[in-house]
N, C-alpha and C. Protein backbone atom coordinates (compact mmCIF):
# COMPACT_ATOMS: atom_id res chain seq x y z
N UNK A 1 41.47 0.75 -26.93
CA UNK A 1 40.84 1.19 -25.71
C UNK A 1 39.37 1.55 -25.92
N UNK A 2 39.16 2.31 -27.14
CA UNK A 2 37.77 2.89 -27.28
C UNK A 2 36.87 1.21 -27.50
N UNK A 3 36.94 0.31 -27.96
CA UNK A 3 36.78 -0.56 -27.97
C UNK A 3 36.32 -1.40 -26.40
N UNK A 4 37.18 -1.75 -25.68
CA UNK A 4 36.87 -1.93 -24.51
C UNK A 4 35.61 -0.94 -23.63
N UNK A 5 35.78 0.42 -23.72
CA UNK A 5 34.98 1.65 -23.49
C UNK A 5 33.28 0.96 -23.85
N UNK A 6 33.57 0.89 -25.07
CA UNK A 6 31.75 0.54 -25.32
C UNK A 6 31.10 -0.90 -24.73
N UNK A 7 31.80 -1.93 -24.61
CA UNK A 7 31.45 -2.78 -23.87
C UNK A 7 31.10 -2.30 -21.88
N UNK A 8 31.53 -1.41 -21.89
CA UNK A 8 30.66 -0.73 -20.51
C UNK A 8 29.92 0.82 -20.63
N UNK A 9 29.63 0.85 -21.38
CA UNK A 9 28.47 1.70 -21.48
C UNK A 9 27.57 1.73 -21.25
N UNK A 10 27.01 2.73 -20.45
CA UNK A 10 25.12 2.02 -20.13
C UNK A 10 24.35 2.57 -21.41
N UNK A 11 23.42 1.82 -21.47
CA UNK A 11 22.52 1.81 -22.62
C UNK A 11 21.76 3.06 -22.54
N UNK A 12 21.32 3.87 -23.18
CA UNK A 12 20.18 4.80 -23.28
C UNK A 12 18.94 4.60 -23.66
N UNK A 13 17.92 4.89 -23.07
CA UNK A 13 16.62 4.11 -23.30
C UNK A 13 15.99 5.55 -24.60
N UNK A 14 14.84 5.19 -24.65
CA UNK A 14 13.72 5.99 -24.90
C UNK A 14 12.28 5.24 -25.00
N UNK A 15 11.51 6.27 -24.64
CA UNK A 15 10.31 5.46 -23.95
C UNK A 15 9.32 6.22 -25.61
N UNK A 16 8.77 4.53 -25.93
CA UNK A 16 8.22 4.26 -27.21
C UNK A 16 6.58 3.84 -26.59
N UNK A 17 6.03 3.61 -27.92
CA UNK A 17 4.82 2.56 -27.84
C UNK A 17 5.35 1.61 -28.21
N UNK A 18 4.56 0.43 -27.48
CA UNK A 18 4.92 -0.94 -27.50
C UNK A 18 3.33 -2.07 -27.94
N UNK A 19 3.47 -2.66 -28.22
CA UNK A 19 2.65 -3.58 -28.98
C UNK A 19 2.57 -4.85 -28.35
N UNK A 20 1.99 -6.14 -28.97
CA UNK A 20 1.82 -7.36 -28.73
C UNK A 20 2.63 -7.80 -29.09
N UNK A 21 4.24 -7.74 -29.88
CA UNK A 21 5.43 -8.33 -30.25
C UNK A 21 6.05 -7.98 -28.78
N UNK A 22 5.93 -7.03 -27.89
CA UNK A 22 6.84 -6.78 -26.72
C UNK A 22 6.29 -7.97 -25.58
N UNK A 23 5.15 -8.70 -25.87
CA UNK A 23 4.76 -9.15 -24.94
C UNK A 23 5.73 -10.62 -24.11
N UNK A 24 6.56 -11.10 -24.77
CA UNK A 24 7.57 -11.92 -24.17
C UNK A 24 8.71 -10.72 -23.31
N UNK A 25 9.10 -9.62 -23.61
CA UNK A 25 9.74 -8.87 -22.85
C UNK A 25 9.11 -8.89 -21.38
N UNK A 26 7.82 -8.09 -21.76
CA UNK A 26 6.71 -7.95 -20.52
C UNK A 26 6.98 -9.25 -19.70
N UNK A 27 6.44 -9.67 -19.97
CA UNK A 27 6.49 -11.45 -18.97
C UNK A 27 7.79 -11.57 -18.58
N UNK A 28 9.05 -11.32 -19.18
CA UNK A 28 9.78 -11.63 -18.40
C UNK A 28 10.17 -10.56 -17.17
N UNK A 29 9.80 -9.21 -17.41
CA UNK A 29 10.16 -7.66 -16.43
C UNK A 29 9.24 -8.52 -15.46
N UNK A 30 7.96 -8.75 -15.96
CA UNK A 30 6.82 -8.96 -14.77
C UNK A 30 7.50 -10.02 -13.72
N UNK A 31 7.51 -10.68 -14.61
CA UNK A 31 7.87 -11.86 -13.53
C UNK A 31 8.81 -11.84 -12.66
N UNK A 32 10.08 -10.61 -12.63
CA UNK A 32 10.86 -10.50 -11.52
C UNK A 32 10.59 -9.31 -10.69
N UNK A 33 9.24 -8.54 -11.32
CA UNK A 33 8.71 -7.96 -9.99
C UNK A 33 7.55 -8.01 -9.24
N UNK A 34 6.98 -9.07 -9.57
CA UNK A 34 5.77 -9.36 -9.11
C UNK A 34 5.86 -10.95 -8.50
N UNK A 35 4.55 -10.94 -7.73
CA UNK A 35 4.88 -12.71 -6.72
C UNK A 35 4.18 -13.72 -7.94
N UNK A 36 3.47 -12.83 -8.50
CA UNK A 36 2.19 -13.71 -9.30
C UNK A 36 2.22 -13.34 -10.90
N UNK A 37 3.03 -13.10 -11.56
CA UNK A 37 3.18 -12.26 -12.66
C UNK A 37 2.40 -12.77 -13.81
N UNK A 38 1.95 -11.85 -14.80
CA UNK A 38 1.06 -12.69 -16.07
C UNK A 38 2.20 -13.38 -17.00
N UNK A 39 1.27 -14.02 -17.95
CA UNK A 39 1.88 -14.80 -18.91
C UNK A 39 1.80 -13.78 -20.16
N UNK A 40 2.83 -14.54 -21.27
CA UNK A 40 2.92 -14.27 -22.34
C UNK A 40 1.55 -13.72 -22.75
N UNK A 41 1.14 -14.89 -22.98
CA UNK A 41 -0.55 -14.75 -23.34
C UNK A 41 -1.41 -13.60 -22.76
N UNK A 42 -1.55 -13.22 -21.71
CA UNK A 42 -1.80 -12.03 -20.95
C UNK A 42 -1.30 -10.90 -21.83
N UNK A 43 -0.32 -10.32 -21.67
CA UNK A 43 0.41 -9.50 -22.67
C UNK A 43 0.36 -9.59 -23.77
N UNK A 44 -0.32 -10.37 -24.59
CA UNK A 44 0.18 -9.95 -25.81
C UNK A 44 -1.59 -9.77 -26.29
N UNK A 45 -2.60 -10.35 -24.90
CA UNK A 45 -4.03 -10.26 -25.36
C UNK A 45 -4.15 -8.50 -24.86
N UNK A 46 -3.89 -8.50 -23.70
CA UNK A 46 -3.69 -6.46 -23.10
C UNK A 46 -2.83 -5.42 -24.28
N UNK A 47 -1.91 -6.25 -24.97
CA UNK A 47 -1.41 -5.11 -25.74
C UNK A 47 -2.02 -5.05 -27.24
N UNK A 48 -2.59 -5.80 -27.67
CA UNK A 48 -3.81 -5.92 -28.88
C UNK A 48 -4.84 -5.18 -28.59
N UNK A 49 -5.23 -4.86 -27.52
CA UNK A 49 -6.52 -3.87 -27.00
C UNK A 49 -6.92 -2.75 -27.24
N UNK A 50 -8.08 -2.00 -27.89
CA UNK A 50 -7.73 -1.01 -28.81
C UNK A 50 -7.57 -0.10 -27.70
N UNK A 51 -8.39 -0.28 -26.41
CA UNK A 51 -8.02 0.76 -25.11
C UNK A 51 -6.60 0.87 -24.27
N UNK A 52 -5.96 0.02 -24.92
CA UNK A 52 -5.04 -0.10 -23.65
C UNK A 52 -3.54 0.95 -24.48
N UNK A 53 -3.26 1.64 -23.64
CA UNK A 53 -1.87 2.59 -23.97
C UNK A 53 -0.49 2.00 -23.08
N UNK A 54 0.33 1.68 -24.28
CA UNK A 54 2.10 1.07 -23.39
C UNK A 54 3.02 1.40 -23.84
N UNK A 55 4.11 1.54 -22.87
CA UNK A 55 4.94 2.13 -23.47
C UNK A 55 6.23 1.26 -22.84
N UNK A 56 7.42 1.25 -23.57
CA UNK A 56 8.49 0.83 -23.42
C UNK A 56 9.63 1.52 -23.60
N UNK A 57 10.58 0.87 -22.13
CA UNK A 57 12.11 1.56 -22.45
C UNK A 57 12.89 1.23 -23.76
N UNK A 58 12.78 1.34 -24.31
CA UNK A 58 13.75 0.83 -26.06
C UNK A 58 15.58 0.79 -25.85
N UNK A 59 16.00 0.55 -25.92
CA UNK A 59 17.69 0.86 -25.92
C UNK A 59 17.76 1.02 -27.71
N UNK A 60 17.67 2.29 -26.62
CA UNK A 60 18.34 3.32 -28.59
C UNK A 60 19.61 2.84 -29.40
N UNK A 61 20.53 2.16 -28.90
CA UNK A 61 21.74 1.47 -30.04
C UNK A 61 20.88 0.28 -30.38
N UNK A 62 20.39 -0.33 -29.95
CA UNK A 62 19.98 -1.88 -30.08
C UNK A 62 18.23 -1.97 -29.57
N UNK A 63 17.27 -1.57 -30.52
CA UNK A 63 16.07 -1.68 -30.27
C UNK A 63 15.50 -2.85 -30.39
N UNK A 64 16.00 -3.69 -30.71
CA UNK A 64 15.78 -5.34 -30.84
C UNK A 64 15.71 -5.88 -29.28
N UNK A 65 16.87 -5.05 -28.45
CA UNK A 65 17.20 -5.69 -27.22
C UNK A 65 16.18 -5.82 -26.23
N UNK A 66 15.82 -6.48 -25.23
CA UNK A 66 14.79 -6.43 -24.71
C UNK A 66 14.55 -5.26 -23.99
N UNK A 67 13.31 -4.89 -23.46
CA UNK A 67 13.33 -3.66 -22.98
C UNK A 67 13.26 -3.63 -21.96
N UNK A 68 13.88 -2.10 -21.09
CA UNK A 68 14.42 -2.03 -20.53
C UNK A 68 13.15 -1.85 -19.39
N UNK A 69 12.06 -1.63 -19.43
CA UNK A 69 10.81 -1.43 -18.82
C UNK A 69 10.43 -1.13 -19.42
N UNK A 70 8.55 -1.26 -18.85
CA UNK A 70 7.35 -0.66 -19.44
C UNK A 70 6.46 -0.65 -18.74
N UNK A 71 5.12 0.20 -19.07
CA UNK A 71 4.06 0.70 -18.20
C UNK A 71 3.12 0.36 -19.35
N UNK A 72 1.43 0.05 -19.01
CA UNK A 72 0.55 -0.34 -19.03
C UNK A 72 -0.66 0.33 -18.80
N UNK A 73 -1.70 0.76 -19.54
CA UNK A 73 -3.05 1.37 -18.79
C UNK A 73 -4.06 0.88 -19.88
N UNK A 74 -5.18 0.92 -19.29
CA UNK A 74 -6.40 0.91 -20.18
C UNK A 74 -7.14 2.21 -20.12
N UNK A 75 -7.27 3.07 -21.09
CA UNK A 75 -7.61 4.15 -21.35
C UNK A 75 -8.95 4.27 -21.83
N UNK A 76 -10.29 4.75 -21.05
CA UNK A 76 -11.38 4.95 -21.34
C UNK A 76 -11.73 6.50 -21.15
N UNK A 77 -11.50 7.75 -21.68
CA UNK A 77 -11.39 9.07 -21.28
C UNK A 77 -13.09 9.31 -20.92
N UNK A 78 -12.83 9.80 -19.34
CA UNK A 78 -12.05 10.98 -19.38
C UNK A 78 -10.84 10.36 -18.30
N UNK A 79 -11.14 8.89 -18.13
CA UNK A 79 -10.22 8.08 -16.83
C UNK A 79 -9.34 7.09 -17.76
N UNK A 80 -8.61 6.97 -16.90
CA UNK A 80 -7.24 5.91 -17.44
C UNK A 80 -6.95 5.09 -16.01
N UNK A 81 -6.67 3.81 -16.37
CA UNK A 81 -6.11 2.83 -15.18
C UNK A 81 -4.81 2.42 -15.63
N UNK A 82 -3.94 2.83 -14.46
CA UNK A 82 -2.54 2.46 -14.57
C UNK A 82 -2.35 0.80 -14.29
N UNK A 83 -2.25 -0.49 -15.29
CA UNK A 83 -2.29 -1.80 -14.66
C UNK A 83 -1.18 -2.08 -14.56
N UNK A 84 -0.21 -1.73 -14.85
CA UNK A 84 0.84 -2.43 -14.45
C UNK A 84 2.50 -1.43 -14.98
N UNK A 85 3.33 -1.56 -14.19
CA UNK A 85 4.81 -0.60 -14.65
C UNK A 85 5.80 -2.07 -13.92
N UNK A 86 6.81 -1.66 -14.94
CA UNK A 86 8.01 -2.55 -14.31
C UNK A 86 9.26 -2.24 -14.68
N UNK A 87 10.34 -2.05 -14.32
CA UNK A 87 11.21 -1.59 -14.94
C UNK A 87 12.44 -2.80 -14.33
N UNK A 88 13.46 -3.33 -15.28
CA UNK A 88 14.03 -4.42 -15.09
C UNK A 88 15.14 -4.09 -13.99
N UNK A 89 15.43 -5.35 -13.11
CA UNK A 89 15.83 -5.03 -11.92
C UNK A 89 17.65 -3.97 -11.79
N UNK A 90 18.46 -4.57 -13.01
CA UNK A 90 19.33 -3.61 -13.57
C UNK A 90 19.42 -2.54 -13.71
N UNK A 91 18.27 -2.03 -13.95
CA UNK A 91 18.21 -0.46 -14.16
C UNK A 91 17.48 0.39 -12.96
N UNK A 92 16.81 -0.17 -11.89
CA UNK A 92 16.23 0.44 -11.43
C UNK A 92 17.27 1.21 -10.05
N UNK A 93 16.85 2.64 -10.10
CA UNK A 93 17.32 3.59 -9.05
C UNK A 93 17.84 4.13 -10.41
N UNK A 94 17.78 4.06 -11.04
CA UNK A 94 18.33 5.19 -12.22
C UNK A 94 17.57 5.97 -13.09
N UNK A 95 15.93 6.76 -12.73
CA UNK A 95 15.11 7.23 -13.16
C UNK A 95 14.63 6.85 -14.69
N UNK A 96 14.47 5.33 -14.81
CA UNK A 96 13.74 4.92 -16.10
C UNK A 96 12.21 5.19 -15.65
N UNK A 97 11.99 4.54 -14.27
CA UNK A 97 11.12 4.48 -13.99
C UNK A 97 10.08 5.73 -14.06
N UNK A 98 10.42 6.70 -13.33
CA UNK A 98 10.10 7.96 -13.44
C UNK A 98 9.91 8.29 -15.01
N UNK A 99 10.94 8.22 -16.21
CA UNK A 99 10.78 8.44 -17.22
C UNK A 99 9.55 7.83 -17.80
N UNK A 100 9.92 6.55 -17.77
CA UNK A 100 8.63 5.79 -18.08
C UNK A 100 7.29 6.37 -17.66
N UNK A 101 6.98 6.61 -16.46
CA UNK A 101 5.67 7.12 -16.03
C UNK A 101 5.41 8.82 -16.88
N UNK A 102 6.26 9.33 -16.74
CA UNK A 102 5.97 10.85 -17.36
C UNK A 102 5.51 10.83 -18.40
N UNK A 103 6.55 9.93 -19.44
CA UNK A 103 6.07 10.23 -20.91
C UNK A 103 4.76 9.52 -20.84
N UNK A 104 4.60 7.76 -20.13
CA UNK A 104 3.00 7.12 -20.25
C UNK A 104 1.89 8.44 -20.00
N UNK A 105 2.21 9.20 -18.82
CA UNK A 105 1.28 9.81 -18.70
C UNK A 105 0.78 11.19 -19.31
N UNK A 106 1.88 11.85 -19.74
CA UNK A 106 1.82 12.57 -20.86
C UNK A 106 1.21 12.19 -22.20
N UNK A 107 1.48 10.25 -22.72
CA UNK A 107 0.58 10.00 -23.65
C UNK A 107 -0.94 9.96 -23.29
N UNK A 108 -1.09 9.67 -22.05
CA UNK A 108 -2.74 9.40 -21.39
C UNK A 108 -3.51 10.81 -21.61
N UNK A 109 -2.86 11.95 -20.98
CA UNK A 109 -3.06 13.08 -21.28
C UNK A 109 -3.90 13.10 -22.46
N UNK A 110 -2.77 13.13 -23.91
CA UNK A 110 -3.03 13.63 -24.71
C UNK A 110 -4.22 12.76 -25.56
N UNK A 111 -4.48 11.79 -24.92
CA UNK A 111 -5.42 10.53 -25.42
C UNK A 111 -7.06 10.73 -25.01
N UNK A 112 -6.72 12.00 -23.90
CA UNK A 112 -8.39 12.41 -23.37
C UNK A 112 -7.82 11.96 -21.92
N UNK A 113 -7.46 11.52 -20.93
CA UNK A 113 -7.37 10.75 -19.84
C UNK A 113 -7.25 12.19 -19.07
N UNK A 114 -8.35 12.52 -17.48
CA UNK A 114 -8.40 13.61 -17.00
C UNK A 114 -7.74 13.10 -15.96
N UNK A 115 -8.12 11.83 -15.51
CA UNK A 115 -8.00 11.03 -13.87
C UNK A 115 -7.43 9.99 -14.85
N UNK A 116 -6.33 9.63 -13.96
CA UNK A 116 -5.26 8.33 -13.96
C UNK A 116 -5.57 7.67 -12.30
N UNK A 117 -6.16 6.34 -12.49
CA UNK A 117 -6.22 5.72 -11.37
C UNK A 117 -5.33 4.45 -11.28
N UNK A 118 -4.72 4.30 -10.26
CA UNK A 118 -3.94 3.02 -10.02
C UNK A 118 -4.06 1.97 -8.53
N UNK A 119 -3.36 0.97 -8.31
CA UNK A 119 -3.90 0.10 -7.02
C UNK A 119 -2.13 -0.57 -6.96
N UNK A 120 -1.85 -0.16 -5.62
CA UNK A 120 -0.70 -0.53 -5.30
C UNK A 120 -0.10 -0.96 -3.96
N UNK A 121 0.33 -2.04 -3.79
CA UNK A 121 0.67 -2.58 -2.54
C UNK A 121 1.17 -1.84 -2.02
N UNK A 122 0.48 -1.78 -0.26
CA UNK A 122 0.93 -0.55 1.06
C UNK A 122 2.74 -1.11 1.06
N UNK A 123 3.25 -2.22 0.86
CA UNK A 123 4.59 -2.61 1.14
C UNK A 123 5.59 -2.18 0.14
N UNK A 124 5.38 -1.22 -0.94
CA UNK A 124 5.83 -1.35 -1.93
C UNK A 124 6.67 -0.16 -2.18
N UNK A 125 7.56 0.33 -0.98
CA UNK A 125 8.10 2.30 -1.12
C UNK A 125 8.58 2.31 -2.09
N UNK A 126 9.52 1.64 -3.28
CA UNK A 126 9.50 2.69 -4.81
C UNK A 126 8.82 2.90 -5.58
N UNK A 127 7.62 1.80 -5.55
CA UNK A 127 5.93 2.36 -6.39
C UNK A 127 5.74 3.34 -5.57
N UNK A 128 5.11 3.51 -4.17
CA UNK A 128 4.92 4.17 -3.69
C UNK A 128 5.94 5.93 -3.45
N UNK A 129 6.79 6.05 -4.02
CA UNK A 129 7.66 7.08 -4.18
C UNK A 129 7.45 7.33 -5.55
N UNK A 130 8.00 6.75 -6.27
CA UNK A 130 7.59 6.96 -7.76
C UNK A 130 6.06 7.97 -8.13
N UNK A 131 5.15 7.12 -7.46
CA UNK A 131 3.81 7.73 -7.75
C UNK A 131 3.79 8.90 -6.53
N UNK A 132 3.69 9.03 -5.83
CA UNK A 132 3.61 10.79 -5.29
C UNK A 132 4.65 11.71 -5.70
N UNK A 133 5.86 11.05 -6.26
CA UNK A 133 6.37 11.95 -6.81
C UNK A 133 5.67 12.63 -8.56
N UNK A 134 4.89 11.91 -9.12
CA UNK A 134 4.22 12.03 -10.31
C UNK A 134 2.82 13.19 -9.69
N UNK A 135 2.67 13.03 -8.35
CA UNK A 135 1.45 13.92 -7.70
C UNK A 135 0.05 12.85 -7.83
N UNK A 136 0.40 11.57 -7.76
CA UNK A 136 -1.05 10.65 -7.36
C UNK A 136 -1.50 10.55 -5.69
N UNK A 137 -2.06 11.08 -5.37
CA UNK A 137 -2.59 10.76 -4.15
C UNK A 137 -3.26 9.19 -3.54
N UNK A 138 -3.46 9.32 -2.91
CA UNK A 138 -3.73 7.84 -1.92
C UNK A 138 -5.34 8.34 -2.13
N UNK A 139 -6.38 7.70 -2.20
CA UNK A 139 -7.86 7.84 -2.28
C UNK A 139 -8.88 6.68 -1.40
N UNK A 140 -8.42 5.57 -1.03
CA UNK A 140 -8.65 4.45 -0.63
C UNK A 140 -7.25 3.49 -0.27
N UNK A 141 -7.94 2.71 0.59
CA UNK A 141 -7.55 0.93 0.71
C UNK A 141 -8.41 -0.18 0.61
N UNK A 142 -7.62 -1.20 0.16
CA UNK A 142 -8.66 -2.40 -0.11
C UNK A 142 -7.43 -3.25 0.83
N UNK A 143 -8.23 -3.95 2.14
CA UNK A 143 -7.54 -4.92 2.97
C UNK A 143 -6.90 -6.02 2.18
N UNK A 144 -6.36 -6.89 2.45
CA UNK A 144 -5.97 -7.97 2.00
C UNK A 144 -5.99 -8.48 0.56
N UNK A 145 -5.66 -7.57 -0.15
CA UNK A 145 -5.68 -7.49 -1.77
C UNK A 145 -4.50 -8.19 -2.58
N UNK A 146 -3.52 -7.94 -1.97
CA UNK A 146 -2.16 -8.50 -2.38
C UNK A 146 -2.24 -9.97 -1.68
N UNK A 147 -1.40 -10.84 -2.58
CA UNK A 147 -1.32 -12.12 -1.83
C UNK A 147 0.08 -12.66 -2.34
N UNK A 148 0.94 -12.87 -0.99
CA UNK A 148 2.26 -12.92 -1.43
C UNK A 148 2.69 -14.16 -1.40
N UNK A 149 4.14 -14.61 -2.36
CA UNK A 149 4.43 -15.82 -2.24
C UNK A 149 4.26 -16.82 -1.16
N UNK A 150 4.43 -16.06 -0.22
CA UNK A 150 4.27 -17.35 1.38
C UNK A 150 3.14 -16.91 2.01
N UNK A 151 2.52 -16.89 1.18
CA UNK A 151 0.45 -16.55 1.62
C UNK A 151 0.10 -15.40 2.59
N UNK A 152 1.16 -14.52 2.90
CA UNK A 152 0.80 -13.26 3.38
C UNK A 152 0.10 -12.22 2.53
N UNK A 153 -0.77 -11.52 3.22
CA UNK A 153 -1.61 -10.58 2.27
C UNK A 153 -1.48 -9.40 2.19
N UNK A 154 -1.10 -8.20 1.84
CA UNK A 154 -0.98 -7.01 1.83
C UNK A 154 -2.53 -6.21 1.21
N UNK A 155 -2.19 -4.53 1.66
CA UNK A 155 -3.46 -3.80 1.85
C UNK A 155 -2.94 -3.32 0.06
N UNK A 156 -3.98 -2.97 -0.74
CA UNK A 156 -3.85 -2.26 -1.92
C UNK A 156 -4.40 -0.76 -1.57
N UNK A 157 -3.37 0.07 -2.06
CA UNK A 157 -3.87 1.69 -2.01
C UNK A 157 -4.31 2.09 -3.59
N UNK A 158 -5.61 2.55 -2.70
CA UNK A 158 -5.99 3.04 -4.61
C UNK A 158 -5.86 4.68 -4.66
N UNK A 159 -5.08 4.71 -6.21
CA UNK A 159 -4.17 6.19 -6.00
C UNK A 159 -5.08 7.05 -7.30
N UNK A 160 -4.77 8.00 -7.21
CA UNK A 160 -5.43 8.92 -8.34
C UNK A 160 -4.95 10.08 -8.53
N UNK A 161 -4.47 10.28 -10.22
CA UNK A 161 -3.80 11.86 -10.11
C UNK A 161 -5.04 12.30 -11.37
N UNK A 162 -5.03 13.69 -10.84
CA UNK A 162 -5.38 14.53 -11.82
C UNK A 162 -4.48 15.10 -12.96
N UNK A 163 -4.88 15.15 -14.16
CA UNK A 163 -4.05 15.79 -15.40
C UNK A 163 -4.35 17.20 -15.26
């Protein structure tokens, strides 16, 4: 029985630094939440960057396994830009996401980062929940910023929290 048991277990994450070896993970999270997602190549040139801070969900039995999400910034202190979070469609509603953002931003913190700025589609309520629940405010819009698979355009909100 205990046998059967572990074949349904949910995995336990922990949120790591991640590198330019994660960058085939990345591409694939991206690509099922985004219309336009980057490539390999993208990721693995952003995670070589000596500015850029990432972090990944790890599955603590099996850290080999792909990960479970990750978040993205380029860090120039006393500001940090949030470019990109994704957390794989499996797991989400089960506070990785949230996890993910706390500890990223707790590392930004401690990296010098005073202001965390980000840009996020007006259509988007669990980015948009996620981040006011972290305490980023709305600061701007940029019209027609987003451009979606069937050529509709969405407004980008540019958000900003204080540390």
């Amino acid at each position: 029985m205990s046998l059967i048991k572990g074949f349904f277990v949910k995995p336990t994450f922990s949120i790591r630094p991640i590198g330019p070896e994660r960058a085939e993970d990345c591409e694939r999270l991206h690509a099922l939440a985004f219309h336009f997602p980057w490539s390999s190549a993208d990721f693995e040139s952003y995670l070589a960057e000596a500015a850029i801070i990432a972090d990944g969900a790890v599955n603590e039995a099996t850290p080999s396994e792909p990960l479970g999400g990750f978040v993205i910034s380029r860090l120039l202190p006393p500001d940090a830009e949030l470019l990109t979070i994704a957390v794989d469609v499996t797991r989400r509603g089960a506070g990785l996401g949230r996890a993910l953002l706390e500890t990223h931003l707790a590392n930004l913190e401690r990296g010098g980062a005073r202001l965390v700025f980000l840009e996020v589609a007006d259509d988007n309520p669990p980015a948009l929940a996620l981040y006011a629940r972290a305490g980023f405010k709305t600061i701007g819009r940029r019209e027609n910023y987003y451009q979606r698979a069937g050529g509709e355009k969405r407004a980008a909100l540019t958000m900003r929290l204080e540390i």
